[in-house]
Every structure is written in structure tokens, then in C-alpha cells.
Protein backbone atom coordinates (compact mmCIF):
# COMPACT_ATOMS: atom_id res chain seq x y z
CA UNK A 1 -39.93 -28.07 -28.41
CA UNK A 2 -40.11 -26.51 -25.06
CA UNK A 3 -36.85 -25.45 -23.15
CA UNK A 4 -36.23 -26.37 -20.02
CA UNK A 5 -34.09 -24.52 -17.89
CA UNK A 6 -33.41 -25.37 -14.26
CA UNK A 7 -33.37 -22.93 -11.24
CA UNK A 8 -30.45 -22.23 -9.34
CA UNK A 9 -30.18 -24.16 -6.16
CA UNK A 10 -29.36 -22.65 -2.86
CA UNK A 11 -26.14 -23.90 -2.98
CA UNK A 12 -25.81 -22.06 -6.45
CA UNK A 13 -26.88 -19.13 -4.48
CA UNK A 14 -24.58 -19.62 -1.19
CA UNK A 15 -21.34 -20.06 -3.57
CA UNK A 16 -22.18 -16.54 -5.49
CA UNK A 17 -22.97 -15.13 -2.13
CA UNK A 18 -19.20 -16.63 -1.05
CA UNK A 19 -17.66 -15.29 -4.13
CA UNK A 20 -18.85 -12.12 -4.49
CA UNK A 21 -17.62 -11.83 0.00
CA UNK A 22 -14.38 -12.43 -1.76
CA UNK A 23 -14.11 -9.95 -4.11
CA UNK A 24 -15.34 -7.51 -1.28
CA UNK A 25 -12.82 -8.52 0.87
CA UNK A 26 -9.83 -8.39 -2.34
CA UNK A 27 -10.90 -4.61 -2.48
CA UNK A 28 -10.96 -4.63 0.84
CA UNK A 29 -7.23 -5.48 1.34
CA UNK A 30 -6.10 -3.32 -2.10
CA UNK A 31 -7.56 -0.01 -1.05
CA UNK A 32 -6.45 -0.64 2.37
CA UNK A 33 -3.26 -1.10 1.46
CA UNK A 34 -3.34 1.59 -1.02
CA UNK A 35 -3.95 4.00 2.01
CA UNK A 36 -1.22 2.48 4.37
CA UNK A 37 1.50 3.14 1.64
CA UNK A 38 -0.13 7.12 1.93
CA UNK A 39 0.49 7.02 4.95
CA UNK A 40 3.54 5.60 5.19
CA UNK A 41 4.90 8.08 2.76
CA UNK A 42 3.21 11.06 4.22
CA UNK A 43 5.07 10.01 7.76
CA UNK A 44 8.24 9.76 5.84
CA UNK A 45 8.14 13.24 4.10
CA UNK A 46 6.79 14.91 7.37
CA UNK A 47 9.99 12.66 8.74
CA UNK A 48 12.64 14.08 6.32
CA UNK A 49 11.25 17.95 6.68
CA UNK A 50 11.76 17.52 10.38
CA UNK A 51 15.18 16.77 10.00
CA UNK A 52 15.97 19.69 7.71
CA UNK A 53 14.82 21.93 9.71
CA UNK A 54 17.01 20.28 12.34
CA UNK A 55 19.98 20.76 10.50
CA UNK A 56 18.84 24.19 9.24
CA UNK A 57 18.16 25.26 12.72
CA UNK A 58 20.71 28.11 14.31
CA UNK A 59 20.63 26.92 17.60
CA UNK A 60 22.62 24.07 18.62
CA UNK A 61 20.94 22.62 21.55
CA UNK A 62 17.56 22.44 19.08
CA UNK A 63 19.21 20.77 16.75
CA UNK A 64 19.21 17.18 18.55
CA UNK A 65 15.47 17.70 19.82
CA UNK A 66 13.98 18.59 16.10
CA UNK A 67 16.28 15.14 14.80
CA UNK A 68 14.73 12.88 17.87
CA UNK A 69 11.25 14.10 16.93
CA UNK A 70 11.61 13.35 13.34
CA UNK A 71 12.95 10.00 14.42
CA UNK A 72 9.94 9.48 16.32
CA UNK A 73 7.73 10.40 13.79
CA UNK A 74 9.81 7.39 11.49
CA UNK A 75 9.52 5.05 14.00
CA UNK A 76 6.04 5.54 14.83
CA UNK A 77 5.09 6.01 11.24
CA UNK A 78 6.83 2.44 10.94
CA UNK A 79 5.23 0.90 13.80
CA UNK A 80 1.49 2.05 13.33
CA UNK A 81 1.85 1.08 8.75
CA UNK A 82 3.42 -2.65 9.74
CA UNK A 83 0.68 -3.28 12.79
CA UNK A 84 -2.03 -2.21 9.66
CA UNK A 85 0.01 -4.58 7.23
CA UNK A 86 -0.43 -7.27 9.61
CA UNK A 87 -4.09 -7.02 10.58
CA UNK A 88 -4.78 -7.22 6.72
CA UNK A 89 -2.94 -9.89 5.51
């Protein structure tokens, strides 16, 4: 008894094709995400050594300049990770 097995259709092939864009773009998101949390926390800890050496600082009218910079670098770090975020989802 012979088997008979049928070929895959092109609509077979078109749903692999979509399923397999899928699973690209899953990675896609995950490793992009995976880089915007480094990120993130590399802007934080750059953050948070900027502001002890602003309070470790000896000279008052530094002090305030070092502190806005590592607020800037927070907020920017913020900013840049959420506008990533965004463009993924």
C-alpha cells in the first residue's frame, strides 16, 4: 500500500513564513528591552556617582553644578529609555 502524503500549500508556506516573522520580532522586543534596562541602569549609577561627588566636593559653589548635572543625566537617562520603551511596544 502506497502512502500518500500531500505537499504543503503556499498558504502552508506563507503562515510558517508569518510565524517564524513573529518569533523574530518576540526576540526582537526581549533583547531590546534587555538593553534599555542596561541602559537605564548604567544612567542611573553614572547618576548616583555624580551626586556623590557633589556632596563630596570641597567647594561650595560646585556643589549645586555637579547635583544639576547628575539630575540631567536622570532625566535624560529617563527620557531617551521611555521614548525606546515606546517605539517597541
Amino acid at each position: 500500500m502506497a502512502q500518500t502524503t500531500t505537499a504543503p500549500t503556499a498558504d502552508d508556506a506563507v503562515q510558517h513564513v508569518r510565524d517564524l516573522n513573529e518569533r523574530v520580532i518576540g526576540f526582537g522586543r526581549k533583547a531590546g528591552t534587555s538593553l534599555l534596562d542596561a541602559y537605564e541602569t548604567t544612567g542611573k549609577t553614572l547618576a548616583d556617582y555624580q551626586a556623590t561627588i557633589a556632596d563630596a566636593t570641597q567647594l561650595s559653589w560646585a556643589t549645586p553644578i555637579v547635583q544639576a548635572q547628575a539630575d540631567v543625566t536622570r532625566e535624560v537617562t529617563k527620557a531617551y529609555a521611555n521614548a525606546a520603551r515606546a517605539l517597541l511596544n
